[in-house]
PDB file of N, CA and C in Angstrom:
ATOM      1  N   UNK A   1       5.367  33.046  -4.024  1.00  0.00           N
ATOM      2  CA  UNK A   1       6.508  32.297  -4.508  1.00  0.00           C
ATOM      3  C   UNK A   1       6.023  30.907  -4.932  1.00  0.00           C
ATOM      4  N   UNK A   2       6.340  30.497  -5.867  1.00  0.00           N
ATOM      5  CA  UNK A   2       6.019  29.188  -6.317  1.00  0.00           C
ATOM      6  C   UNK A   2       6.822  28.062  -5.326  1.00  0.00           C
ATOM      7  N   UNK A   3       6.576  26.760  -5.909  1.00  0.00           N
ATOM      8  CA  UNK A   3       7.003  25.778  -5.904  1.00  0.00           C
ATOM      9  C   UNK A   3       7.494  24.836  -6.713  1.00  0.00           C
ATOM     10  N   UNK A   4       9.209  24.162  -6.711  1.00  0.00           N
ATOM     11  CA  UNK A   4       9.351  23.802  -7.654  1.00  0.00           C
ATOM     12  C   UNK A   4       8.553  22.101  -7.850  1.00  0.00           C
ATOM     13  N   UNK A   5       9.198  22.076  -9.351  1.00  0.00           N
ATOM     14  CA  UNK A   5       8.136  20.603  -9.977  1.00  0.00           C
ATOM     15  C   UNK A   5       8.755  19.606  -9.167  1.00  0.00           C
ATOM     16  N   UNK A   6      10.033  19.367  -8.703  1.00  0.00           N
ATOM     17  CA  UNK A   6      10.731  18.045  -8.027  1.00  0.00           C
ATOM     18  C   UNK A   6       9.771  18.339  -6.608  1.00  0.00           C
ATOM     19  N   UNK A   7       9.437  19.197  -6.068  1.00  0.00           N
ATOM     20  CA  UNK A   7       8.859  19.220  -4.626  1.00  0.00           C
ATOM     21  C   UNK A   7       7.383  19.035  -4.698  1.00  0.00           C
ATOM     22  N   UNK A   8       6.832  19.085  -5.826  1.00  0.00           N
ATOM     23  CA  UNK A   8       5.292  19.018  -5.463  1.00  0.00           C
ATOM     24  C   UNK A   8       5.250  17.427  -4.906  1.00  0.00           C
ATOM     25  N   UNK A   9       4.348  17.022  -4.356  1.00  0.00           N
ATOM     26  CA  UNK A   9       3.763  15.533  -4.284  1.00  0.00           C
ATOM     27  C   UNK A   9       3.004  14.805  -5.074  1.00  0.00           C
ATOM     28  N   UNK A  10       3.389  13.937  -6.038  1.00  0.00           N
ATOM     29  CA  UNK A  10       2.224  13.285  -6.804  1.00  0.00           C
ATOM     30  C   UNK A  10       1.034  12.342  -6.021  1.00  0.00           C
ATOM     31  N   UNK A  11       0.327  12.640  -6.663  1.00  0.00           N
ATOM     32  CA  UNK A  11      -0.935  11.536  -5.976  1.00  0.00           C
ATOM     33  C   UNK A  11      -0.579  10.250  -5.968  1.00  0.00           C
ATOM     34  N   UNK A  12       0.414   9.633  -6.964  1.00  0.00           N
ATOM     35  CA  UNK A  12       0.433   8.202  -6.825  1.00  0.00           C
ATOM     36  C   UNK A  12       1.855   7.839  -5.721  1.00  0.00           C
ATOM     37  N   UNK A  13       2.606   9.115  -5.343  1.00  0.00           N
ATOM     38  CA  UNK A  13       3.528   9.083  -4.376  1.00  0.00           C
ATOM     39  C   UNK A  13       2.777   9.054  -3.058  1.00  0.00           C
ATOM     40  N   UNK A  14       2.278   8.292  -2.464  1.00  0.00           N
ATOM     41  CA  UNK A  14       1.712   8.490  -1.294  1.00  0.00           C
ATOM     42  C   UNK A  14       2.439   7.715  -0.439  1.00  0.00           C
ATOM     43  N   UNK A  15       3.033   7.489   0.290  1.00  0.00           N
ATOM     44  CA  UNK A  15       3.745   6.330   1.105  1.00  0.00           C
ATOM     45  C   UNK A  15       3.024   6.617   2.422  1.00  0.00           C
ATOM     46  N   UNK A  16       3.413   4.930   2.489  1.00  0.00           N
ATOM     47  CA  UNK A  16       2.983   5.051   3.937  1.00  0.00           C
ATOM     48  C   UNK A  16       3.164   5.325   5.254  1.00  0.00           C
ATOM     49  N   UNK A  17       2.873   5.849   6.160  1.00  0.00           N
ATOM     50  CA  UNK A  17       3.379   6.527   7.248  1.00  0.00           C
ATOM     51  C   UNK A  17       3.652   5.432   8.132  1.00  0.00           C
ATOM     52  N   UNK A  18       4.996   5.401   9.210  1.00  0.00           N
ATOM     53  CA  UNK A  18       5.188   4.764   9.589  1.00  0.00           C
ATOM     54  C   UNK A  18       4.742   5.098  11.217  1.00  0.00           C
ATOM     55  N   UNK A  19       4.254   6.035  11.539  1.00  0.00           N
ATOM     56  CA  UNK A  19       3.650   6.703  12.677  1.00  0.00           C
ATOM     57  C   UNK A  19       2.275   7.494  12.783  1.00  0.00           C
ATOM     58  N   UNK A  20       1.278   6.607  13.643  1.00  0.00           N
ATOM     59  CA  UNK A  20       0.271   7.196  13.429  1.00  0.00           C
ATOM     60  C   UNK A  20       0.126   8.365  14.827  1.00  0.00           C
ATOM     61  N   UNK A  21      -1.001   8.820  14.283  1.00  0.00           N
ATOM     62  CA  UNK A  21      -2.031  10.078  15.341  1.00  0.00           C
ATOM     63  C   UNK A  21      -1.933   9.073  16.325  1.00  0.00           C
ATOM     64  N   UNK A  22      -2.579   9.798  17.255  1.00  0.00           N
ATOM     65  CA  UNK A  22      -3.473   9.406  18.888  1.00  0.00           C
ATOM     66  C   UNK A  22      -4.650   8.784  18.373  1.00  0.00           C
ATOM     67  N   UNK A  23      -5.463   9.261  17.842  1.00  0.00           N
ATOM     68  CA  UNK A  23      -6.934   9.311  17.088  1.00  0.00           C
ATOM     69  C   UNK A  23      -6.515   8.076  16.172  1.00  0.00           C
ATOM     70  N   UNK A  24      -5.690   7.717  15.714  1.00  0.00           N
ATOM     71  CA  UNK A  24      -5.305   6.500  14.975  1.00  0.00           C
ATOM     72  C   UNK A  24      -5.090   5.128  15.187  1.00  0.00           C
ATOM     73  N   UNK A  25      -4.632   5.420  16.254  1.00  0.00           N
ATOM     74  CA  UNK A  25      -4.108   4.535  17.143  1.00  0.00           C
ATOM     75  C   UNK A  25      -5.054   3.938  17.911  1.00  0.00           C
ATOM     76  N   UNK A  26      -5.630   4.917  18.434  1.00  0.00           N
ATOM     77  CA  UNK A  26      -7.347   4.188  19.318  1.00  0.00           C
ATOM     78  C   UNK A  26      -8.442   3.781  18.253  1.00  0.00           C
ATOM     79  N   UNK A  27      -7.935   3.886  17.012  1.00  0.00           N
ATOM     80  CA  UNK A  27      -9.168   3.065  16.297  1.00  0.00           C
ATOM     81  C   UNK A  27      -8.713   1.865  15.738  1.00  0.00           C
ATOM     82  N   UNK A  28      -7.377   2.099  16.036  1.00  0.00           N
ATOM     83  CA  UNK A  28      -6.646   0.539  15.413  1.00  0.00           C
ATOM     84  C   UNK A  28      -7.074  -0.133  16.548  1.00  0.00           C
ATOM     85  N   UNK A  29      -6.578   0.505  17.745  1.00  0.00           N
ATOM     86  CA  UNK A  29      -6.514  -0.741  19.074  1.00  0.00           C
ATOM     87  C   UNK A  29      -8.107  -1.014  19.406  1.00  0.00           C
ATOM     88  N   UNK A  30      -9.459  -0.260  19.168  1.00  0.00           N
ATOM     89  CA  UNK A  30     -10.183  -0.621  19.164  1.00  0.00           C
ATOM     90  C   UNK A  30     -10.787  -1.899  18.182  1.00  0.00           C
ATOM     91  N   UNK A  31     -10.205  -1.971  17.267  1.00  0.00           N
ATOM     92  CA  UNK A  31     -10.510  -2.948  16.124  1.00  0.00           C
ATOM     93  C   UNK A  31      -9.669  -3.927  16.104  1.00  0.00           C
ATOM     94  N   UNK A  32      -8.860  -4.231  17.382  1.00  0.00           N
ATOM     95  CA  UNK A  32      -7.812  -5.247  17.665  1.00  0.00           C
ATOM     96  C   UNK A  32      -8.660  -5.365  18.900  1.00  0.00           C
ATOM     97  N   UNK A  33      -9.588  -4.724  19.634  1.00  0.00           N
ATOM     98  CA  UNK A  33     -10.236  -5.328  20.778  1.00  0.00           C
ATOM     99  C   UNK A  33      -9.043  -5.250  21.879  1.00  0.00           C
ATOM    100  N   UNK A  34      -8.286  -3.724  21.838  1.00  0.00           N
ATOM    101  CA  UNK A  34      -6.897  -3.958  22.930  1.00  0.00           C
ATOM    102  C   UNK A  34      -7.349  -2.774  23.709  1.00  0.00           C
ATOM    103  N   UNK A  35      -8.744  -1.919  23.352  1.00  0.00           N
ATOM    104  CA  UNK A  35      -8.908  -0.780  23.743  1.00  0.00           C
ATOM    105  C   UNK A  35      -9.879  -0.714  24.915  1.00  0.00           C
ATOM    106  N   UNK A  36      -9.578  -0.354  26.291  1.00  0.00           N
ATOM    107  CA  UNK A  36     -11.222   0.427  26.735  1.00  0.00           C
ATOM    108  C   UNK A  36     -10.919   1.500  26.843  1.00  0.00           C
ATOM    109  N   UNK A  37     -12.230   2.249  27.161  1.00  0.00           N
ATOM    110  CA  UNK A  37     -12.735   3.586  27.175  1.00  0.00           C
ATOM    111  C   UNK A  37     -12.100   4.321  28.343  1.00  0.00           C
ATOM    112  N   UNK A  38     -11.889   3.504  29.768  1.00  0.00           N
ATOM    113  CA  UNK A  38     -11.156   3.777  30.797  1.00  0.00           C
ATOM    114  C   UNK A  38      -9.414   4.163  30.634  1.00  0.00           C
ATOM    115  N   UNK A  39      -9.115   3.681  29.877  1.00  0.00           N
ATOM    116  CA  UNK A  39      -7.764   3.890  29.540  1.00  0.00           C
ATOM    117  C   UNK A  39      -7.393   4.863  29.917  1.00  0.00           C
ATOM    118  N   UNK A  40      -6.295   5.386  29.955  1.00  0.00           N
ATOM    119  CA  UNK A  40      -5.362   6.323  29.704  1.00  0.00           C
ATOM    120  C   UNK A  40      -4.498   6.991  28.478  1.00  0.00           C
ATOM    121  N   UNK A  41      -4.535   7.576  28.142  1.00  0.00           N
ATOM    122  CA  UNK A  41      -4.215   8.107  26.923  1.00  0.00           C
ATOM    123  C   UNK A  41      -2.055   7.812  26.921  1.00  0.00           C
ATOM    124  N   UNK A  42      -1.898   8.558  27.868  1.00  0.00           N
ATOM    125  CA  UNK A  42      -0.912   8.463  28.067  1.00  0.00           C
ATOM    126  C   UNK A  42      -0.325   6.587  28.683  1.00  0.00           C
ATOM    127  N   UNK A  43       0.493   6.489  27.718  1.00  0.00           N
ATOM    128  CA  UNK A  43       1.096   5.077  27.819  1.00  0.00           C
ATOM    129  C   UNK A  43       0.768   3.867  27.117  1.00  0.00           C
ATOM    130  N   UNK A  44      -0.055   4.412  25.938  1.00  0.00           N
ATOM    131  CA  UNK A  44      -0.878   3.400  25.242  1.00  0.00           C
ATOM    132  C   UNK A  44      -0.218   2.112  24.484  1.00  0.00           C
ATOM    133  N   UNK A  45      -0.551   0.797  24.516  1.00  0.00           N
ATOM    134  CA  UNK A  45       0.175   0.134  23.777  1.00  0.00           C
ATOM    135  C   UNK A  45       0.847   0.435  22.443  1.00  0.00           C
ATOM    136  N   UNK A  46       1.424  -0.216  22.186  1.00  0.00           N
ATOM    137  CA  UNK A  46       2.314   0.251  20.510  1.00  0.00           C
ATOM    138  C   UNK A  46       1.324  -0.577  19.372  1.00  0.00           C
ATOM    139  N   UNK A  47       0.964  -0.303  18.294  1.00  0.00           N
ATOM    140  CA  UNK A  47      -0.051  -0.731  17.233  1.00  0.00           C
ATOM    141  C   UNK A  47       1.421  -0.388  16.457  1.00  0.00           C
ATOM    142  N   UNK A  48       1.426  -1.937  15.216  1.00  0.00           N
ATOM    143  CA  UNK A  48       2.153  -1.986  14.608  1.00  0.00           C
ATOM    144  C   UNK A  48       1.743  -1.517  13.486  1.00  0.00           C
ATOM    145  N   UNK A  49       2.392  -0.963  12.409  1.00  0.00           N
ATOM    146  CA  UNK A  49       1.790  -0.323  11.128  1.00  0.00           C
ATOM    147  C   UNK A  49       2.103  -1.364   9.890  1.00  0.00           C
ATOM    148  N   UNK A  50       1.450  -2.065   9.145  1.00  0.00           N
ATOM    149  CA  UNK A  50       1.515  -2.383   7.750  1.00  0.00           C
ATOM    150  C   UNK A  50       1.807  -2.078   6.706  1.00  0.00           C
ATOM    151  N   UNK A  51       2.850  -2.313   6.391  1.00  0.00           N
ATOM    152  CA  UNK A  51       2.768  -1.663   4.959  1.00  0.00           C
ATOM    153  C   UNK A  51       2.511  -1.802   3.902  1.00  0.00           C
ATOM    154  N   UNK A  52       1.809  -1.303   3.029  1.00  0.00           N
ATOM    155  CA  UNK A  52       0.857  -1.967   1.759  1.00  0.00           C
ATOM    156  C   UNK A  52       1.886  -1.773   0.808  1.00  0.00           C
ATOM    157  N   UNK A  53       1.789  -3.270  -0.138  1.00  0.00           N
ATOM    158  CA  UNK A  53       3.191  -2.619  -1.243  1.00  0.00           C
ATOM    159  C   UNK A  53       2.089  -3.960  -2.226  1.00  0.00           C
ATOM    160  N   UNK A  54       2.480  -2.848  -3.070  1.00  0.00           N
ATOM    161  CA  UNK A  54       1.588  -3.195  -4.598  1.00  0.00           C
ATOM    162  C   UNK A  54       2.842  -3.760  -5.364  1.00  0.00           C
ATOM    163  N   UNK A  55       1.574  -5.529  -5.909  1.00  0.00           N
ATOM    164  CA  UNK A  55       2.516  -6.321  -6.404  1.00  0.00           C
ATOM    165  C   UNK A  55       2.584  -5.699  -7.696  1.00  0.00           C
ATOM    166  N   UNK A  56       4.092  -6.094  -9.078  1.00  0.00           N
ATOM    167  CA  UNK A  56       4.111  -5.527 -10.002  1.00  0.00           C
ATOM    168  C   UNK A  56       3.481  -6.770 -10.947  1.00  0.00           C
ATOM    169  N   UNK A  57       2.804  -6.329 -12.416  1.00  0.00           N
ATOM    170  CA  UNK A  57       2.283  -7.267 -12.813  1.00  0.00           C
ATOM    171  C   UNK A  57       2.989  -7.420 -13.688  1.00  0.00           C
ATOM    172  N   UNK A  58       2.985  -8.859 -14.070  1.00  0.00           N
ATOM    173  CA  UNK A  58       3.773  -9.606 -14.905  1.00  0.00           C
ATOM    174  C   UNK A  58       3.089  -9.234 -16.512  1.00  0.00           C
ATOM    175  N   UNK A  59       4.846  -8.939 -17.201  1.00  0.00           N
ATOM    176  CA  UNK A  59       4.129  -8.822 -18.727  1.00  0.00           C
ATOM    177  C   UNK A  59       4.143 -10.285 -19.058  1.00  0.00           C
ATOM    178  N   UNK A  60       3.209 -10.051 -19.870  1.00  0.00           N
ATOM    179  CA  UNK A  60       2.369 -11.432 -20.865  1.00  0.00           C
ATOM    180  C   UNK A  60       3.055 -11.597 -22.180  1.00  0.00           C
ATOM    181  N   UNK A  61       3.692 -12.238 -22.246  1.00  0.00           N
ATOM    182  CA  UNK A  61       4.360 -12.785 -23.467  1.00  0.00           C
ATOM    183  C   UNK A  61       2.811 -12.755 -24.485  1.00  0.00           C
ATOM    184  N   UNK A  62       2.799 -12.220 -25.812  1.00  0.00           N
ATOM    185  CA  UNK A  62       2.194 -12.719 -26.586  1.00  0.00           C
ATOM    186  C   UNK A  62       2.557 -14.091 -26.846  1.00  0.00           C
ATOM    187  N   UNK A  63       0.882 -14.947 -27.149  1.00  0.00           N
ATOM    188  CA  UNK A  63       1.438 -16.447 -27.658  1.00  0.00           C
ATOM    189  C   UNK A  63       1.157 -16.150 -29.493  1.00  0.00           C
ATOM    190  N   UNK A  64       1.910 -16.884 -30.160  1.00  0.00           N
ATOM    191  CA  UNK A  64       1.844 -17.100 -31.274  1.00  0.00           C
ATOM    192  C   UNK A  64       0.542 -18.260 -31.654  1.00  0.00           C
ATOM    193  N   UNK A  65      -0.142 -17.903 -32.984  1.00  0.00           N
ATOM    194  CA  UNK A  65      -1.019 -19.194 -32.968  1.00  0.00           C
ATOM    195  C   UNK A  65      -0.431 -20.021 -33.399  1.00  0.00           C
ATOM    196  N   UNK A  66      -1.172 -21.538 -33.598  1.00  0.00           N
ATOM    197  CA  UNK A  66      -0.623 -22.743 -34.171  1.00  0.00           C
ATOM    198  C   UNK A  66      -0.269 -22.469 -36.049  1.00  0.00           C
ATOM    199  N   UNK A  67      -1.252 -21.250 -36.339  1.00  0.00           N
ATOM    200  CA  UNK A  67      -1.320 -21.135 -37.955  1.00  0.00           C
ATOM    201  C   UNK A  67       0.054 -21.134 -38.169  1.00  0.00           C
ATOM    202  N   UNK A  68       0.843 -20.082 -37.571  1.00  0.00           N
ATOM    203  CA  UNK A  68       2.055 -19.330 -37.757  1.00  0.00           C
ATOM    204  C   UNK A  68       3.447 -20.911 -37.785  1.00  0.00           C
ATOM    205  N   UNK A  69       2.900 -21.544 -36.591  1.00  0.00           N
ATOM    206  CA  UNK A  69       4.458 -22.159 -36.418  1.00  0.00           C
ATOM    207  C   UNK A  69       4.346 -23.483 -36.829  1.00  0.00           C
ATOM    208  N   UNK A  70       3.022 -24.117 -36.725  1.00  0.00           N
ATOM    209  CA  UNK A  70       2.756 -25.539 -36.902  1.00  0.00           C
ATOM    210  C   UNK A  70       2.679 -26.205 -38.255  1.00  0.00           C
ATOM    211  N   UNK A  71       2.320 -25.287 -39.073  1.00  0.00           N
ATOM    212  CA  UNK A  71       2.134 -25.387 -40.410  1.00  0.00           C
ATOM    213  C   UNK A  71       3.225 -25.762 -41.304  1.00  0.00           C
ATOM    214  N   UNK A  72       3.854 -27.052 -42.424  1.00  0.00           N
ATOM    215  CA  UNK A  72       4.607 -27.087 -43.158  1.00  0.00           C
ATOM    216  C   UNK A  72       4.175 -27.240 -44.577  1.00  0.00           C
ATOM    217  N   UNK A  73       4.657 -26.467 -45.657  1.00  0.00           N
ATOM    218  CA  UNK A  73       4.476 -26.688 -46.679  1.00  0.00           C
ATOM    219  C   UNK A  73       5.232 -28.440 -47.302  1.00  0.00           C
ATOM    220  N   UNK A  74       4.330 -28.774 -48.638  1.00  0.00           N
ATOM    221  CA  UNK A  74       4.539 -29.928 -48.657  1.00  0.00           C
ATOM    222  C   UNK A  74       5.112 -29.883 -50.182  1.00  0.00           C
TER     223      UNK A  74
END
């Protein structure tokens, strides 16, 4: 059975997850220096998630040159 076109996932649809793995989580809190090895798995601090949001870029007005506007016939 197929799948329809509104359900596939595009590659540039990726959002970000607002909940990570176990395995995710101990490499965040290791790289925040919140982690030891002794720990417990169960009860682990909460690691906050970021969300990456791509700025939009500004259109650029073409400039006109000086030929065009500065110029008066005499």
């Amino acid at each position: 059975m197929t799948m329809d076109r509104s359900l596939k996932v595009q590659a540039g649809a990726i959002k970000s997850r607002n909940v990570l793995t176990r395995a995710e989580r101990i490499t965040r809190l290791k790289e925040l220096d919140r982690w030891d090895d002794e720990m417990s798995v169960v009860g682990m601090p909460k690691v906050r998630v970021l969300k990456v949001s791509l700025k939009k870029k500004k259109k650029v007005k073409k400039e006109e040159t000086d030929d065009k506007k500065g110029k008066k016939k005499k």
